[in-house]
PDB file of N, CA and C in Angstrom:
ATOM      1  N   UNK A   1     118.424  56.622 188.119  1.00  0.00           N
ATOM      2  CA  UNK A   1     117.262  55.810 187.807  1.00  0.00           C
ATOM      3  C   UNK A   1     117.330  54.546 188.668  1.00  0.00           C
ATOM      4  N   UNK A   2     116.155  53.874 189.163  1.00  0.00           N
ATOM      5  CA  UNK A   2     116.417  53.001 190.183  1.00  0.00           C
ATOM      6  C   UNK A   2     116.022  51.588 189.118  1.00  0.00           C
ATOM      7  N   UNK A   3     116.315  50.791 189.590  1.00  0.00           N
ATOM      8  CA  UNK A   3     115.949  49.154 189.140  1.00  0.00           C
ATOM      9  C   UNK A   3     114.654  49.247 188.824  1.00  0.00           C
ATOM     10  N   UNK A   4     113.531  49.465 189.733  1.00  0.00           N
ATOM     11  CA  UNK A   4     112.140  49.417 188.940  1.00  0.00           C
ATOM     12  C   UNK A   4     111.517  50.108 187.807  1.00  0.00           C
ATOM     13  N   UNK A   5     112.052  51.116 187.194  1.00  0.00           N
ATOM     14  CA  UNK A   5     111.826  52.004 186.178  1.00  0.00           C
ATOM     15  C   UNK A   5     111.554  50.937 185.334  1.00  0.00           C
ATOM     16  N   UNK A   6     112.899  50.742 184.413  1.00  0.00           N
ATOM     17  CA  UNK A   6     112.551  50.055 183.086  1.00  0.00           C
ATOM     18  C   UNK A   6     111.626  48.742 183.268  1.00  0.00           C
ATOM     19  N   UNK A   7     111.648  47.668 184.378  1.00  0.00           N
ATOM     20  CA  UNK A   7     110.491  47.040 184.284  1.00  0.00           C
ATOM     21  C   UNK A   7     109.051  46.838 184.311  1.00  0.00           C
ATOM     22  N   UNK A   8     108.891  48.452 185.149  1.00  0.00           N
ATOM     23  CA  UNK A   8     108.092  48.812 185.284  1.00  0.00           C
ATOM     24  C   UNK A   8     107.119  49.397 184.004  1.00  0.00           C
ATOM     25  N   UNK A   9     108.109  50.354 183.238  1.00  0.00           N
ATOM     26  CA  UNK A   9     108.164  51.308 181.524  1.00  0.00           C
ATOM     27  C   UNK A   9     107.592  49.578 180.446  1.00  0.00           C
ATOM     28  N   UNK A  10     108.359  48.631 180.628  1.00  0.00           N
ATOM     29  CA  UNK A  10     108.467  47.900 180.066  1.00  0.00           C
ATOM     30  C   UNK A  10     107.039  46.857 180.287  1.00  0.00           C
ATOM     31  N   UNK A  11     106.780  46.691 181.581  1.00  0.00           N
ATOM     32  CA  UNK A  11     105.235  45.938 181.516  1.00  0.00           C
ATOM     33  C   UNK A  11     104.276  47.079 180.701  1.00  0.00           C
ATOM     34  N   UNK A  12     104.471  48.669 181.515  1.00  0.00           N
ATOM     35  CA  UNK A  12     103.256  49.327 180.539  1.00  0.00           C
ATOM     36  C   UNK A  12     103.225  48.837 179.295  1.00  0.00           C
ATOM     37  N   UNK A  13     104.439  48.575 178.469  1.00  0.00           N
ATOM     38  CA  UNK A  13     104.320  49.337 177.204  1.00  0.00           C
ATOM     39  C   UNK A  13     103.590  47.286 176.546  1.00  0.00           C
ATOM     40  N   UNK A  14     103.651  46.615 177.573  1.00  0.00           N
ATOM     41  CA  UNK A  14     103.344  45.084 177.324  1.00  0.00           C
ATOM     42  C   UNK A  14     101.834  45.357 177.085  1.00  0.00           C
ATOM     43  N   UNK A  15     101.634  45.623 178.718  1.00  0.00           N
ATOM     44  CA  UNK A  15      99.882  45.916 178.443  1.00  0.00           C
ATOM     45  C   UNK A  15      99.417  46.741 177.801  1.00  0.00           C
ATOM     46  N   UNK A  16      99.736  47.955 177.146  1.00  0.00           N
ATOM     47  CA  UNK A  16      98.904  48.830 176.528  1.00  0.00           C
ATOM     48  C   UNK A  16      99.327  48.182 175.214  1.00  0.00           C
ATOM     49  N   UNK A  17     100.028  47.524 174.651  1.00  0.00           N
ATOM     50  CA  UNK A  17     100.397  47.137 173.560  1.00  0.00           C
ATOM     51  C   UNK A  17      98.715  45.732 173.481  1.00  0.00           C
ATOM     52  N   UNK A  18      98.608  45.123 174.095  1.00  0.00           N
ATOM     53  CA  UNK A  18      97.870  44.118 174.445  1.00  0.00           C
ATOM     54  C   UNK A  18      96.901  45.019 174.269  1.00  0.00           C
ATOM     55  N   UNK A  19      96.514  46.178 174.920  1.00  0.00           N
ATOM     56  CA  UNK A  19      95.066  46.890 175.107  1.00  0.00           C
ATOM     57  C   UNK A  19      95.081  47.467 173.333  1.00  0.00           C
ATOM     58  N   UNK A  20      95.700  47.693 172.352  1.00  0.00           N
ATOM     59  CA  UNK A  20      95.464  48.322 171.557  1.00  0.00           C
ATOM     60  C   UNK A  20      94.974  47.246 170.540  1.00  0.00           C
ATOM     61  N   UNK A  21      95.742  46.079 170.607  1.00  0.00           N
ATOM     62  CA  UNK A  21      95.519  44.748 170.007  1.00  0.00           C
ATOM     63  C   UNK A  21      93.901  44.742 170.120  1.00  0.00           C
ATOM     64  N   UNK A  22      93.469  44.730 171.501  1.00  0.00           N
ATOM     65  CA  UNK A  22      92.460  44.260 171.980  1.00  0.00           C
ATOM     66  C   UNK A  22      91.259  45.314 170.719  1.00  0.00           C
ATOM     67  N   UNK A  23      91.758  46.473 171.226  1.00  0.00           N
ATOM     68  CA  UNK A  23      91.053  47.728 170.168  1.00  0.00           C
ATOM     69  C   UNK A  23      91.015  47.650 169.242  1.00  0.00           C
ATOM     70  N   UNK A  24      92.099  46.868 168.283  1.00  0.00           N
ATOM     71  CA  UNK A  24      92.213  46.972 166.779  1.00  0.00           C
ATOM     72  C   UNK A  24      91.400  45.645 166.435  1.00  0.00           C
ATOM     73  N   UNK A  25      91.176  44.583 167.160  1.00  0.00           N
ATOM     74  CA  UNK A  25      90.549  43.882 166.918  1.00  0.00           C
ATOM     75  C   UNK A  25      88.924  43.967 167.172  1.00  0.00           C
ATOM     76  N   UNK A  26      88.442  45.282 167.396  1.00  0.00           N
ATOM     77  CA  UNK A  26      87.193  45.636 167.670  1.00  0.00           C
ATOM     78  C   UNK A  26      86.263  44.483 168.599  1.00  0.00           C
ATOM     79  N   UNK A  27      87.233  44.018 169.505  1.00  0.00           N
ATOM     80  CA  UNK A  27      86.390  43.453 170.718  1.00  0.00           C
ATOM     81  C   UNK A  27      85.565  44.295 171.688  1.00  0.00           C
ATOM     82  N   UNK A  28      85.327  45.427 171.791  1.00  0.00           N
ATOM     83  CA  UNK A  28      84.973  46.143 172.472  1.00  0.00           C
ATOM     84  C   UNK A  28      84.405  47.354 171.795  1.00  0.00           C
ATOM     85  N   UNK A  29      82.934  47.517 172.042  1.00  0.00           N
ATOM     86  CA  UNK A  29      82.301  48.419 171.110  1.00  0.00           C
ATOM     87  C   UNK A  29      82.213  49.666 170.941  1.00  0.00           C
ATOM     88  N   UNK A  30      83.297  49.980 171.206  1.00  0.00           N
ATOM     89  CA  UNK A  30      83.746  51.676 170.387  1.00  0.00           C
ATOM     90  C   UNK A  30      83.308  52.113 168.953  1.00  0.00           C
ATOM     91  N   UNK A  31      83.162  53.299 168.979  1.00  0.00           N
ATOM     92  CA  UNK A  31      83.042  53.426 167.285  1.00  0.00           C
ATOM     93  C   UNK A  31      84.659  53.730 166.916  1.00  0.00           C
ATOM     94  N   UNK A  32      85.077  53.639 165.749  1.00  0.00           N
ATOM     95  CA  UNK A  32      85.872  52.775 164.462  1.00  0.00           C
ATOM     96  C   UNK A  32      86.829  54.634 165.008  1.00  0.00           C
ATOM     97  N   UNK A  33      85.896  55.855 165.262  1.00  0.00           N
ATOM     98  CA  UNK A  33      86.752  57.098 165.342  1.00  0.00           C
ATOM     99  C   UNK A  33      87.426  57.365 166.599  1.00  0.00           C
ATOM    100  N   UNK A  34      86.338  56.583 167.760  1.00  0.00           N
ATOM    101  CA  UNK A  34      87.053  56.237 169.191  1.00  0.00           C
ATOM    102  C   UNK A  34      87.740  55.630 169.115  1.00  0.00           C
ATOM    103  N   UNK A  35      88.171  54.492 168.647  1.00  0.00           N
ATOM    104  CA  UNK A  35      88.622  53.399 168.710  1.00  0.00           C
ATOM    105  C   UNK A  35      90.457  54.220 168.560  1.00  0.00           C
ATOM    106  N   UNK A  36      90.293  54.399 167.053  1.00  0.00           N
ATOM    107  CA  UNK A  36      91.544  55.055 166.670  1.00  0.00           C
ATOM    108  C   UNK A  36      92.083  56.091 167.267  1.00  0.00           C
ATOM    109  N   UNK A  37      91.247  57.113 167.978  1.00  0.00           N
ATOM    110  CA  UNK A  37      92.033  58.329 168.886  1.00  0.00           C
ATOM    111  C   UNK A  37      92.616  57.821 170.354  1.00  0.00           C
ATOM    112  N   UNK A  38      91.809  56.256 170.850  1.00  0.00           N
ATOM    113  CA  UNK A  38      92.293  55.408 172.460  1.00  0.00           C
ATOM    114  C   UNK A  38      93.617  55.349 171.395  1.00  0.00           C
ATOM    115  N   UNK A  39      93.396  54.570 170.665  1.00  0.00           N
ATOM    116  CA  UNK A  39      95.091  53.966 170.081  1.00  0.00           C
ATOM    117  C   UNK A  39      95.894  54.689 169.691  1.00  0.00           C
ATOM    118  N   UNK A  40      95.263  56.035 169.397  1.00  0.00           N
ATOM    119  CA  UNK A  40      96.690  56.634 169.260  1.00  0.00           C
ATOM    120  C   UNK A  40      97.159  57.711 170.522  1.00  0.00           C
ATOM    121  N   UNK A  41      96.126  57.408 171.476  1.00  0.00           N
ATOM    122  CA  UNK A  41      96.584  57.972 172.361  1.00  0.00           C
ATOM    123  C   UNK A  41      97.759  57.135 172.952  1.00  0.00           C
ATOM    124  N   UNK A  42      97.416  55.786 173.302  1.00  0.00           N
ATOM    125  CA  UNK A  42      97.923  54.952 173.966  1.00  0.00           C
ATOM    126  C   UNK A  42      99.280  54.530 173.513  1.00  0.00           C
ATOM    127  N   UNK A  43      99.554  54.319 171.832  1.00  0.00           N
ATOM    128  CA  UNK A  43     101.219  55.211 171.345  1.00  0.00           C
ATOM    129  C   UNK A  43     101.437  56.470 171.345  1.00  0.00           C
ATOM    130  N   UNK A  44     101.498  57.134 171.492  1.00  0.00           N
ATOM    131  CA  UNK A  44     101.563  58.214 172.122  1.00  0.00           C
ATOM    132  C   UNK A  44     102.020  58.298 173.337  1.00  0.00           C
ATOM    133  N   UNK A  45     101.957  57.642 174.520  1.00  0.00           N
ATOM    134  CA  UNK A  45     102.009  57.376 175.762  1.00  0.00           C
ATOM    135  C   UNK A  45     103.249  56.783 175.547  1.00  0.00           C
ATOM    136  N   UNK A  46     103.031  55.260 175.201  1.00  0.00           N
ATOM    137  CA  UNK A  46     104.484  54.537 175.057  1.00  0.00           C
ATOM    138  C   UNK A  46     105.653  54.802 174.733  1.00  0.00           C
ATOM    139  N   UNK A  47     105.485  55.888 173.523  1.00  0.00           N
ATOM    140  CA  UNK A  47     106.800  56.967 172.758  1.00  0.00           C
ATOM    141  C   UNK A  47     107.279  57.616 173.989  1.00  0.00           C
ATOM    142  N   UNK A  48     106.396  58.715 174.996  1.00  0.00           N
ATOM    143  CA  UNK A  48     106.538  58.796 175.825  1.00  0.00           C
ATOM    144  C   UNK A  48     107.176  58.605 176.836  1.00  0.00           C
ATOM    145  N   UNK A  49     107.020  57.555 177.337  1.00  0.00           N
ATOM    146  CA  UNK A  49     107.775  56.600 178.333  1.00  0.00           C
ATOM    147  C   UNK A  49     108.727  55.992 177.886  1.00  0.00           C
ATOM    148  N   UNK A  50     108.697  55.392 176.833  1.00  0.00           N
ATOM    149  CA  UNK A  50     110.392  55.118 176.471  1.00  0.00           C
ATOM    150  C   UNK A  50     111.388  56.802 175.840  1.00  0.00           C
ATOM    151  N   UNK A  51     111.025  57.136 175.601  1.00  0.00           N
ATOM    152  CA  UNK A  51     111.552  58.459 175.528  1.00  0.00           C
ATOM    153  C   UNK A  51     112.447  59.275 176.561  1.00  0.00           C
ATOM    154  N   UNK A  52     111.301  59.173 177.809  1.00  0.00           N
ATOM    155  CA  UNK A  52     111.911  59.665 178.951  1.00  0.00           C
ATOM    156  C   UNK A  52     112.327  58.793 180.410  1.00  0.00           C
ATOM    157  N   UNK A  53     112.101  57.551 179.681  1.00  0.00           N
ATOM    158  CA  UNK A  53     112.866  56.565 180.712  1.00  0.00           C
ATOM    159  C   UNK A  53     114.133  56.076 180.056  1.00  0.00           C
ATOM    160  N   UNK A  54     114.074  55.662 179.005  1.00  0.00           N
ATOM    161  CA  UNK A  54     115.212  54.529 178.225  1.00  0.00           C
ATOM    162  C   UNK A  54     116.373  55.789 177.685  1.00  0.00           C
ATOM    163  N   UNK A  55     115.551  57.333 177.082  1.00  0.00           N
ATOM    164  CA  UNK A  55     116.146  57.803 176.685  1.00  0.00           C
ATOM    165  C   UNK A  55     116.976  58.679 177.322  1.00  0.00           C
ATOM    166  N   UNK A  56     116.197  58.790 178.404  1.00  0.00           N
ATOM    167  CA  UNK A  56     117.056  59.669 179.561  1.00  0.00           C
ATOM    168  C   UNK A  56     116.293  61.197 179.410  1.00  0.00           C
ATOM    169  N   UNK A  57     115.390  61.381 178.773  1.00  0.00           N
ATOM    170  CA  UNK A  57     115.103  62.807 178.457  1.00  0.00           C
ATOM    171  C   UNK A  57     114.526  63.272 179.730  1.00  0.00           C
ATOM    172  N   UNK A  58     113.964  62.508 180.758  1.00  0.00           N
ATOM    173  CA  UNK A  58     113.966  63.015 182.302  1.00  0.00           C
ATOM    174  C   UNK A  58     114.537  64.260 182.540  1.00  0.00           C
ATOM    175  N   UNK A  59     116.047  63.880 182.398  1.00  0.00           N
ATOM    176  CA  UNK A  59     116.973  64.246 183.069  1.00  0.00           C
ATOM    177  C   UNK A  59     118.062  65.710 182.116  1.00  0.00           C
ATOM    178  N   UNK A  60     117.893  65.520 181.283  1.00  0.00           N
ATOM    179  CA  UNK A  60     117.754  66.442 180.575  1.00  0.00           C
ATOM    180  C   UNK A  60     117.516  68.162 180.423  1.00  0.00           C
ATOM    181  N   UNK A  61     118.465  68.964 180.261  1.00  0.00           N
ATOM    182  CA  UNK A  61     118.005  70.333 179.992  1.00  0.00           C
ATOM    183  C   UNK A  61     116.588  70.657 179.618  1.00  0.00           C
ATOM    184  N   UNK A  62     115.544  71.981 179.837  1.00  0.00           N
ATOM    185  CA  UNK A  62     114.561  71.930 179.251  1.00  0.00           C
ATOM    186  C   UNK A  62     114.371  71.887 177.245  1.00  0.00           C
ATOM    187  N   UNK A  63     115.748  72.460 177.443  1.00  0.00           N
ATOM    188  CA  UNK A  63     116.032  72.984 175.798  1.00  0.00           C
ATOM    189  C   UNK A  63     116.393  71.651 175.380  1.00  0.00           C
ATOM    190  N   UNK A  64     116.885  70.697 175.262  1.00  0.00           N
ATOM    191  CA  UNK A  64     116.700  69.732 174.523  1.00  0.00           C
ATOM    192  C   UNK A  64     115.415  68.616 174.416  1.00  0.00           C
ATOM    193  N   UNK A  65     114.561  69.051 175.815  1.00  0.00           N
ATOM    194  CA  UNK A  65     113.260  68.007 175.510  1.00  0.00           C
ATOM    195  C   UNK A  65     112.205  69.083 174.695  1.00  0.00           C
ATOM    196  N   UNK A  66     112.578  69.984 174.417  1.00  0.00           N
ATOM    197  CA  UNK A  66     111.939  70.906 173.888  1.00  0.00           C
ATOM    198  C   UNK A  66     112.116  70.513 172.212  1.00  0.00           C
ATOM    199  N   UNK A  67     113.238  70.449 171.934  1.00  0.00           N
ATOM    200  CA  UNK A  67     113.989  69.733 170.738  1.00  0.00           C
ATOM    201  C   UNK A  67     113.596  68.809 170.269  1.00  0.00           C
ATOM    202  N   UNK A  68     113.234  67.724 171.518  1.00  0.00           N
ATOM    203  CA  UNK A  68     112.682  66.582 170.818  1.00  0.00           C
ATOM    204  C   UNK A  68     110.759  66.492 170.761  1.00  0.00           C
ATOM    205  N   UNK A  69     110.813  67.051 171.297  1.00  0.00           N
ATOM    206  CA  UNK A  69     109.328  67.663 171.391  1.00  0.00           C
ATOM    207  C   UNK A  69     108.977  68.067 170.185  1.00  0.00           C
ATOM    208  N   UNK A  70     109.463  69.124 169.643  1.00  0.00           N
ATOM    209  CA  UNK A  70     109.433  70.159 167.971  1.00  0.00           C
ATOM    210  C   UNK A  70     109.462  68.454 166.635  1.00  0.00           C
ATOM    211  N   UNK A  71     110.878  67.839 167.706  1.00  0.00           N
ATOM    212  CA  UNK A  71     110.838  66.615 166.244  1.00  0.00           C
ATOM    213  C   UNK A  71     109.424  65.808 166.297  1.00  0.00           C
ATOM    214  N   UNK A  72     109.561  65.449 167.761  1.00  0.00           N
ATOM    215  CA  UNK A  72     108.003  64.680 167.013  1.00  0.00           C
ATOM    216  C   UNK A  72     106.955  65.060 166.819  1.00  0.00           C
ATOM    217  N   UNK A  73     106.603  66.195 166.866  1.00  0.00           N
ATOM    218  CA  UNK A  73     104.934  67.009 166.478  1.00  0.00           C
ATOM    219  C   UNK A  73     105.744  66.798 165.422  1.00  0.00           C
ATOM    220  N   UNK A  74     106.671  67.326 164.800  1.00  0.00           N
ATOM    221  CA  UNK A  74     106.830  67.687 163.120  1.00  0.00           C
ATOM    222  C   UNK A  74     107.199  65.934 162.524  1.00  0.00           C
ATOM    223  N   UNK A  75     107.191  65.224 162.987  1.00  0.00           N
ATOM    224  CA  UNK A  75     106.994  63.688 162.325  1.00  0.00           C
ATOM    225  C   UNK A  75     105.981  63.114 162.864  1.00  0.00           C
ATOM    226  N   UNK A  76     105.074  63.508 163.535  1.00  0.00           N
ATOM    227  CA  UNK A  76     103.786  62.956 163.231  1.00  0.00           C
ATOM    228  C   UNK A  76     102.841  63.941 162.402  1.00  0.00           C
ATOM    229  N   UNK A  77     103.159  65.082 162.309  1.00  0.00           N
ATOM    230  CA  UNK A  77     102.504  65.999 161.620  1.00  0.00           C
ATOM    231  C   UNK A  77     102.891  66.118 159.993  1.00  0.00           C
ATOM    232  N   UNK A  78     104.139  65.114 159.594  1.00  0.00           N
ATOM    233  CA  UNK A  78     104.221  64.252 158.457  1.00  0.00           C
ATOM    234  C   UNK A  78     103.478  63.137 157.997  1.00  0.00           C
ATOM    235  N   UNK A  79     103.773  62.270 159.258  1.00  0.00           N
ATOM    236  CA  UNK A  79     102.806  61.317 158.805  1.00  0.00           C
ATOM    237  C   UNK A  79     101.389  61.098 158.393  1.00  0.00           C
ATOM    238  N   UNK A  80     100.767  62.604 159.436  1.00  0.00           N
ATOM    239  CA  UNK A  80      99.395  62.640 159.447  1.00  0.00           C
ATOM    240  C   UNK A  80      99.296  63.275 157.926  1.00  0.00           C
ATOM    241  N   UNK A  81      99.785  64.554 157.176  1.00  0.00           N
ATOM    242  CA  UNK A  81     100.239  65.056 155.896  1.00  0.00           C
ATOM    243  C   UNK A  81      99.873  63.657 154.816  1.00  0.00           C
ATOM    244  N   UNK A  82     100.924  62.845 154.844  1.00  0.00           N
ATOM    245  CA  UNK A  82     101.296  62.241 153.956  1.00  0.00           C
ATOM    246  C   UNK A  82      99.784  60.419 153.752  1.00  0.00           C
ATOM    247  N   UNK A  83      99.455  60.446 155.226  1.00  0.00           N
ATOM    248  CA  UNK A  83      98.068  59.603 154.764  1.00  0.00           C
ATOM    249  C   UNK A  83      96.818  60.411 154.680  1.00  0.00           C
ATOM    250  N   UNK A  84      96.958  61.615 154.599  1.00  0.00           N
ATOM    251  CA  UNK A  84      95.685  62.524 154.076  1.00  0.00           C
ATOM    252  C   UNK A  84      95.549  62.923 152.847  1.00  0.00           C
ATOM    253  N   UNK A  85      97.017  62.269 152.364  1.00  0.00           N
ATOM    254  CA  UNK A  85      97.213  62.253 150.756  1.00  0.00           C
ATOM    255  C   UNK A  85      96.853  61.135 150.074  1.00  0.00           C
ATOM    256  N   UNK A  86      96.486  59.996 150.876  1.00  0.00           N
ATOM    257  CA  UNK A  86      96.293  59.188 150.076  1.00  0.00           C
ATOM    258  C   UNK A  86      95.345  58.898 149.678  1.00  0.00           C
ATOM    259  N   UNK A  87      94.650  58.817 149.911  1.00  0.00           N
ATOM    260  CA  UNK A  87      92.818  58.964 149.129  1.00  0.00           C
ATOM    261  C   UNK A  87      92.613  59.705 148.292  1.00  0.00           C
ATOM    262  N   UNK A  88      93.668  60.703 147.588  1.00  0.00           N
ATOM    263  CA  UNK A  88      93.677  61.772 147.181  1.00  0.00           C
ATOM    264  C   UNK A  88      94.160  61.810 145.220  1.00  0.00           C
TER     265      UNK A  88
END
C-alpha cells in the first residue's frame, strides 16, 4: 500500500460524511426516499473503503472477502429486519 491510500480513503470518507450531513439536513431538494437511498448508498461506500483499504481485504484471498461480504449483507439485513419491526 503506498502513502497516498489512507489519506486519500480518509478525505473521501471526510467529504461524503459532510455530503450526507448536507442530505440529512434536507438542504437540497430530494424527496425524503431519495434522500435516504444517496445516504445509504454513500455508507455503504465508506464501509467499503475502509474495509478494503484499512482492513487490508484488497489483498486478501477471494474466500475470505467473500466471508466478509456474507457478514455484512447478513448485518445489514438485520438491521433492516429489526427497524421494520418497529412500527409494528
Amino acid at each position: 500500500m503506498n502513502n497516498t491510500a489512507p489519506i486519500a480513503v480518509w478525505s473521501y470518507l471526510v467529504v461524503a460524511t459532510l455530503l450526507e450531513w448536507v442530505l440529512a439536513k434536507n438542504l437540497l431538494s430530494l424527496g425524503t426516499i431519495y434522500t435516504n437511498i444517496v445516504i445509504a448508498a454513500l455508507a455503504a461506500s465508506q464501509i467499503l473503503a475502509v474495509a478494503m483499504v484499512f482492513l487490508r481485504l484488497k489483498y486478501e484471498p477471494r474466500g475470505i472477502v467473500g466471508i466478509a461480504a456474507a457478514s455484512l449483507f447478513f448485518a445489514v439485513l438485520a438491521v433492516v429486519l429489526a427497524l421494520g419491526s418497529i412500527g409494528h
